[in-house]
Protein backbone atom coordinates (compact mmCIF):
# COMPACT_ATOMS: atom_id res chain seq x y z
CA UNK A 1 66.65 92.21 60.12
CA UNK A 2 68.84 91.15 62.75
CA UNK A 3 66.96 93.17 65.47
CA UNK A 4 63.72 92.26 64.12
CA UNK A 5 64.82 88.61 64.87
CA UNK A 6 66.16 89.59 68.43
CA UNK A 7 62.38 90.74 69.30
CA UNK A 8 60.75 87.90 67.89
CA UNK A 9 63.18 85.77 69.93
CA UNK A 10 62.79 87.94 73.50
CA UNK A 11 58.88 87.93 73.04
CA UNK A 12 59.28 83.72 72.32
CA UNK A 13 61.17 83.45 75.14
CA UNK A 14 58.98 86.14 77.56
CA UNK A 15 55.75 83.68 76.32
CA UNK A 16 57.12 80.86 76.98
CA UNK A 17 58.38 81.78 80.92
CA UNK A 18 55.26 83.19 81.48
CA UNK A 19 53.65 79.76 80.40
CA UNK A 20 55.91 77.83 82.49
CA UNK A 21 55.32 80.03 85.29
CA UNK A 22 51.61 79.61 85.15
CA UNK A 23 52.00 75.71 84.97
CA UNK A 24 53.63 76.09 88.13
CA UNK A 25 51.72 78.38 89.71
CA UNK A 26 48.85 76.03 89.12
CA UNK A 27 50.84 72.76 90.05
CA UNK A 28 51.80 74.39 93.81
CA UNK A 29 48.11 75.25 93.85
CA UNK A 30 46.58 71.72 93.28
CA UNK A 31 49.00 70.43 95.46
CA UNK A 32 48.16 72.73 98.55
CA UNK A 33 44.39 72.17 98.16
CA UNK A 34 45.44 68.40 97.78
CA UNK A 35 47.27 68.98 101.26
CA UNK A 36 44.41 70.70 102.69
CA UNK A 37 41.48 68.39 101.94
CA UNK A 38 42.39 65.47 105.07
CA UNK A 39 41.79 68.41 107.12
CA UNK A 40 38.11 68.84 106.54
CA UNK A 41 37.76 65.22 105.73
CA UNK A 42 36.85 63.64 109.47
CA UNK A 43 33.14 64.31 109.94
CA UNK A 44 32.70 63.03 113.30
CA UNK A 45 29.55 64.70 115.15
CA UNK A 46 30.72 66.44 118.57
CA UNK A 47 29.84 65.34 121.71
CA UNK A 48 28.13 67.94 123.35
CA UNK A 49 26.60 65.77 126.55
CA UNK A 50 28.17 66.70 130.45
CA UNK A 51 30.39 64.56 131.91
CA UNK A 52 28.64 62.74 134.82
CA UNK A 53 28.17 64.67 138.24
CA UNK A 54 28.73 67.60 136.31
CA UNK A 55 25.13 68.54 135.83
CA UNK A 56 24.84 70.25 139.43
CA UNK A 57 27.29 72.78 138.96
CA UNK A 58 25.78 73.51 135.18
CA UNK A 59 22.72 74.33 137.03
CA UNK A 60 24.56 76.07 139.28
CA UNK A 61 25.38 78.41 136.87
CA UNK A 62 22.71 78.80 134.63
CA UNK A 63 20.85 82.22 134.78
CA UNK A 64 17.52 82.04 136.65
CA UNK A 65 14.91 83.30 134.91
């Protein structure tokens, strides 16, 4: 009886760890994503135009056809 008790109390106990280890698990994971999202947040377009007196040495460079 007594072992039968000492299971029942190591499988309790193995449940409930691996419970709290998934809450935490979970926790660091909402946090990171939470820590990642400013990173993707600024949606500024690119400038892509040449800086003036720059556009003669583009050319310059640009394979003839």
């Amino acid at each position: 009886m007594i072992a039968l008790l000492s299971l029942t109390t190591l499988t309790l106990a193995t449940l409930f760890a691996l419970a709290a280890a998934a809450a935490f698990q979970w926790l660091l994971l909402r946090i990171t994503v939470h820590l990642m999202q400013p990173a993707t947040a600024n949606r500024r377009p690119v400038r892509t135009e040449l800086v003036r007196g720059t556009t003669p040495w583009a050319r310059v460079f640009v394979p003839h056809r």
